[in-house]
Structures are given as C-alpha cells and as structure tokens.
C-alpha atoms as a PDB file:
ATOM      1  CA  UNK A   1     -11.681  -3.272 -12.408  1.00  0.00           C
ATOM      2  CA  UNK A   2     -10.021  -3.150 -15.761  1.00  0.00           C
ATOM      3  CA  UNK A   3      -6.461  -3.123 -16.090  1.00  0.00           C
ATOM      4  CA  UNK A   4      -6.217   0.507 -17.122  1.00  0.00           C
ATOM      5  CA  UNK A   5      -7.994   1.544 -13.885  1.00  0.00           C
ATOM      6  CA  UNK A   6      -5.583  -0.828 -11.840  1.00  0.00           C
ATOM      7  CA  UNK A   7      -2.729   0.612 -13.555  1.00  0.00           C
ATOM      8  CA  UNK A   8      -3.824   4.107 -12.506  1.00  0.00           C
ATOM      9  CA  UNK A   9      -4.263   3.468  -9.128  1.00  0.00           C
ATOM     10  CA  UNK A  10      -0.797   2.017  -8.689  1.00  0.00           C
ATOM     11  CA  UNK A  11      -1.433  -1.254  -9.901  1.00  0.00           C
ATOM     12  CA  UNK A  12       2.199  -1.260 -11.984  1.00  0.00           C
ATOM     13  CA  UNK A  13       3.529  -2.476  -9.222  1.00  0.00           C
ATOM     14  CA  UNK A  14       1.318  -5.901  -9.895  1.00  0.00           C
ATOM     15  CA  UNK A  15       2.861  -5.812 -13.638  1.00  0.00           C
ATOM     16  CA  UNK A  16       6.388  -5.640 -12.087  1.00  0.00           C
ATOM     17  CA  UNK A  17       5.962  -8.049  -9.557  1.00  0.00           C
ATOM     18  CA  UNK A  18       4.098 -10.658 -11.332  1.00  0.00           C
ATOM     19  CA  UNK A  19       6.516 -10.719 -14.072  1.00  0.00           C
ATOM     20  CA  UNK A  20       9.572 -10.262 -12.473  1.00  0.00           C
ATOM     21  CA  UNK A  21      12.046 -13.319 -11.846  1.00  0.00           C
ATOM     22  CA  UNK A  22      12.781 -11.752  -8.647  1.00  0.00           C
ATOM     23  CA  UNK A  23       9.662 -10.250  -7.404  1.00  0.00           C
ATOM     24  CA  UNK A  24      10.666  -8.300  -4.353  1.00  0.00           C
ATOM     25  CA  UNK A  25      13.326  -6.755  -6.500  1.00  0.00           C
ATOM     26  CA  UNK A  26      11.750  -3.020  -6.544  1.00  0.00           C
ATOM     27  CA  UNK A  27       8.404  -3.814  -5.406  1.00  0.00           C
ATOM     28  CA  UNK A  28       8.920  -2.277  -1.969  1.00  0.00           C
ATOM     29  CA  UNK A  29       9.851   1.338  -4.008  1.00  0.00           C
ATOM     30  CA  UNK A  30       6.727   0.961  -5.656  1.00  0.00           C
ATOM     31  CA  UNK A  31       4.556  -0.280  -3.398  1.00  0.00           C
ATOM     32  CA  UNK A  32       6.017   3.126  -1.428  1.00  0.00           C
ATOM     33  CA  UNK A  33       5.402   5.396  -4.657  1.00  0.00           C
ATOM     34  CA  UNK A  34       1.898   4.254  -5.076  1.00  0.00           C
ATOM     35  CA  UNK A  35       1.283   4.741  -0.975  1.00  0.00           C
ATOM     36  CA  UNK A  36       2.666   8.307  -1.545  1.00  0.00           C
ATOM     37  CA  UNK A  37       0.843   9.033  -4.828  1.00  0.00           C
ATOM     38  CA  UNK A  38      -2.347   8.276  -3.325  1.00  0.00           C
ATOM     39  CA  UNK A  39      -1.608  10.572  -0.044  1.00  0.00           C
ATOM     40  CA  UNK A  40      -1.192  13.413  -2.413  1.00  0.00           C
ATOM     41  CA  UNK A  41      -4.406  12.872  -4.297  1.00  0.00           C
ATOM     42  CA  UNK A  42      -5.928  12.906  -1.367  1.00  0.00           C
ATOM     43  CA  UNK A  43      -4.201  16.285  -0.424  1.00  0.00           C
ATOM     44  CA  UNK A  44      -2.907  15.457   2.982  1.00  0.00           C
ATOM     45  CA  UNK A  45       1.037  15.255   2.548  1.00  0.00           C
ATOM     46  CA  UNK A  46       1.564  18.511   4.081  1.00  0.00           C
ATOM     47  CA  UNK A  47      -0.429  17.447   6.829  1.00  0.00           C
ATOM     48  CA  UNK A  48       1.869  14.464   7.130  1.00  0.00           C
ATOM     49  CA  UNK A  49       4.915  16.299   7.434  1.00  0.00           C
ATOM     50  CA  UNK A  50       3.387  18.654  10.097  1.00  0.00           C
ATOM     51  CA  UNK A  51       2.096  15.654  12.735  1.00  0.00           C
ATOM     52  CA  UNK A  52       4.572  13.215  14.237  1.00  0.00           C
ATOM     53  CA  UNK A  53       1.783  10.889  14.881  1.00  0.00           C
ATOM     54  CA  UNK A  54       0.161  10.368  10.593  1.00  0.00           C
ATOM     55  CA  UNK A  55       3.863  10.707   9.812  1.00  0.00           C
ATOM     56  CA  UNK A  56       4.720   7.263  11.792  1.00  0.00           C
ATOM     57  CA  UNK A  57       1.304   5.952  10.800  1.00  0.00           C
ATOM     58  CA  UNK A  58       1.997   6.615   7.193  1.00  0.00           C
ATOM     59  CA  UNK A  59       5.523   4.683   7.397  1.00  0.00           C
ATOM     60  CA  UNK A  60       4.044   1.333   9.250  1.00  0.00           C
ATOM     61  CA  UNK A  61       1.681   1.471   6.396  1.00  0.00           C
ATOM     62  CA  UNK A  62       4.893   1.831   3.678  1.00  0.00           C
ATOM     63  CA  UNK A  63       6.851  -0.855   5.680  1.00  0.00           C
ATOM     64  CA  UNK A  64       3.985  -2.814   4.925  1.00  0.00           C
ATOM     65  CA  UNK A  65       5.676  -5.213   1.950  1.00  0.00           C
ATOM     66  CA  UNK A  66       8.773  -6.303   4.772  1.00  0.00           C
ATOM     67  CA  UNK A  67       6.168  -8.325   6.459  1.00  0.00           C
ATOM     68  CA  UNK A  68       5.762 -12.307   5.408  1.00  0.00           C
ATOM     69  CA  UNK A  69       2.249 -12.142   3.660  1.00  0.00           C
ATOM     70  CA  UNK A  70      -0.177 -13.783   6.383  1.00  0.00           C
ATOM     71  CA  UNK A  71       1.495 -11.354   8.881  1.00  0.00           C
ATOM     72  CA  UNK A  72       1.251  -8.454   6.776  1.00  0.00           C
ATOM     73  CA  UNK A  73      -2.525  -8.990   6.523  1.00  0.00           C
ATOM     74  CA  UNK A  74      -3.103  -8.632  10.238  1.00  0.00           C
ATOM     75  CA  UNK A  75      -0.599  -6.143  10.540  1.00  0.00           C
ATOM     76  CA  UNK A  76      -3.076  -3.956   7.894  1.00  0.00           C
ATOM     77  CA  UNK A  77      -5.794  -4.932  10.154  1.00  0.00           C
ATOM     78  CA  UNK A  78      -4.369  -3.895  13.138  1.00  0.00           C
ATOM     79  CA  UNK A  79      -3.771  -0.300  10.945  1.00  0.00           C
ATOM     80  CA  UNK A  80      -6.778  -0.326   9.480  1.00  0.00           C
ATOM     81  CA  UNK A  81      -8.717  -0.153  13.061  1.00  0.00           C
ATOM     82  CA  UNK A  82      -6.395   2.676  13.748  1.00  0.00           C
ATOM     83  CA  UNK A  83      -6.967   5.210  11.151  1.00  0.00           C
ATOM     84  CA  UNK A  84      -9.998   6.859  13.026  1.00  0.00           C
ATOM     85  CA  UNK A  85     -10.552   9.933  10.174  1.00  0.00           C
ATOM     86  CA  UNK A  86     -10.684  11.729   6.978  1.00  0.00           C
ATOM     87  CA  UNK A  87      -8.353  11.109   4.764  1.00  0.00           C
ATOM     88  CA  UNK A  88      -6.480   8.252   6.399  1.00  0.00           C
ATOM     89  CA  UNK A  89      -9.894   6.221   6.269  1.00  0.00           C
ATOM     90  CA  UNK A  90      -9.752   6.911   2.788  1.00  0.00           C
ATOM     91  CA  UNK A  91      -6.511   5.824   2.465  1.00  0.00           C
ATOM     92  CA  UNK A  92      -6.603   2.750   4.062  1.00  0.00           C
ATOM     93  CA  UNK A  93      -9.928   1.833   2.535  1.00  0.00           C
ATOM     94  CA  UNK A  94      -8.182   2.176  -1.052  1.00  0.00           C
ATOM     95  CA  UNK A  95      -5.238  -0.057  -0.124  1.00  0.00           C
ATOM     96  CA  UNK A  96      -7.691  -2.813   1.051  1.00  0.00           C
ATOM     97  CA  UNK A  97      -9.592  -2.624  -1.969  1.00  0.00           C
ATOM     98  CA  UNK A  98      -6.681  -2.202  -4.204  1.00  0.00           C
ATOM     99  CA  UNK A  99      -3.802  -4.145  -2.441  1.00  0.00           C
ATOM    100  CA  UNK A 100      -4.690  -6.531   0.441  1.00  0.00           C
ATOM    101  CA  UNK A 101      -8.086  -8.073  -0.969  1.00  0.00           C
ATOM    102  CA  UNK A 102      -8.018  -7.665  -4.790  1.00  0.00           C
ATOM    103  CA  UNK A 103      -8.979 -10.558  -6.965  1.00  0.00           C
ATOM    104  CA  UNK A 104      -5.747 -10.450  -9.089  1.00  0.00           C
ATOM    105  CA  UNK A 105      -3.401  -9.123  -6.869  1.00  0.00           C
ATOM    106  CA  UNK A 106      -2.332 -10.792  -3.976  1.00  0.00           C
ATOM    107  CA  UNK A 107       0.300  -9.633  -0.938  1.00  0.00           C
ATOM    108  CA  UNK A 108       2.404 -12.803  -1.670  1.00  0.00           C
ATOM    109  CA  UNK A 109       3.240 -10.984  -4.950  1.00  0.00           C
ATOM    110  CA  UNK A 110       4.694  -7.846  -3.400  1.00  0.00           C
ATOM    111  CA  UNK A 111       6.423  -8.895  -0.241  1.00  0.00           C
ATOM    112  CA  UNK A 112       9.690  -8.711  -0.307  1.00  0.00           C
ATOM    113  CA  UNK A 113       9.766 -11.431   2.501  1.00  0.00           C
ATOM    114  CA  UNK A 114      10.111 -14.901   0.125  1.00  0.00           C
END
C-alpha cells in the first residue's frame, strides 16, 4: 500500500503519531475520526444511532487506542469475533488490515497507554 492510499484510508494518524514527540497527544481523536469516516463510507451511521447494541459496539471499537498495545490486540480479537454482519464485518476487516496488522503501522504507535 502506498502512502497516498494509507493516507486516504486514515493513515494520517500514522504521520502524526510517528512523528510526534508525544505520540498519544491527539492520536485517540484521530484514531476516532478515521473509525467514524470509515462508518460513513460504508453508509451505516444512521443505523448506528438507531441500535443501542452497534452503537456500544462501535465505541469499544473507538476506545480501542486506551488499551496498552498487547491488550488492545486481543481486545480487537475478542471484537472482531463479534461483528457477525454486513457492514460491521467490513469494518472490522479494514481496521485489521489497516490498523492492527499493517507492516508500517503498529498499535504501539497510537496508544495512548505509554
């Protein structure tokens, strides 16, 4: 994946945290803005507001970046087995590729637990 394509798919949040001094210092509000940017391309945000149930699924998945790294991979897991359909599938599908297993980018760079 080039950088342009990382970039689009919320991969700014790498550039900030990688070259911060401070890394978790905004990471979390990006890390959130990408999550929620990627709900709405996949046109269920409505949906989320509507069911009590994808609306808590959708924060665990946000609150993702207060975990210490190792946890927060088997807390993704753990959410991962969970999302059962369309779009959340999707969803979590793109934030392992793009977040929890991506070659540059690793979860120690985006935690705000340090």
């Amino acid at each position: 994946m080039d950088m342009y394509q990382l970039g689009r798919n919320g991969g700014h949040l790498a550039n900030i945290c990688l070259k911060s001094p401070k890394p978790e210092m905004g990471c979390t509000f990006h890390w959130c803005q990408a999550v929620r940017r990627h709900i709405q391309e996949l046109g269920f945000a409505a949906t989320n507001m509507k069911r009590e149930a994808t609306h808590r699924y959708l924060k665990l998945i946000m609150a993702l970046s207060f975990l210490p790294a190792p946890a927060m991979s088997a807390a993704f897991q753990t959410l991962k087995e969970r999302a059962k359909r369309e779009p959340l599938q999707s969803l979590v599908n793109h934030i392992d590729r793009l977040w929890m297993n991506h070659s540059v980018v690793h979860s120690s760079s985006w935690t705000v637990y340090h």
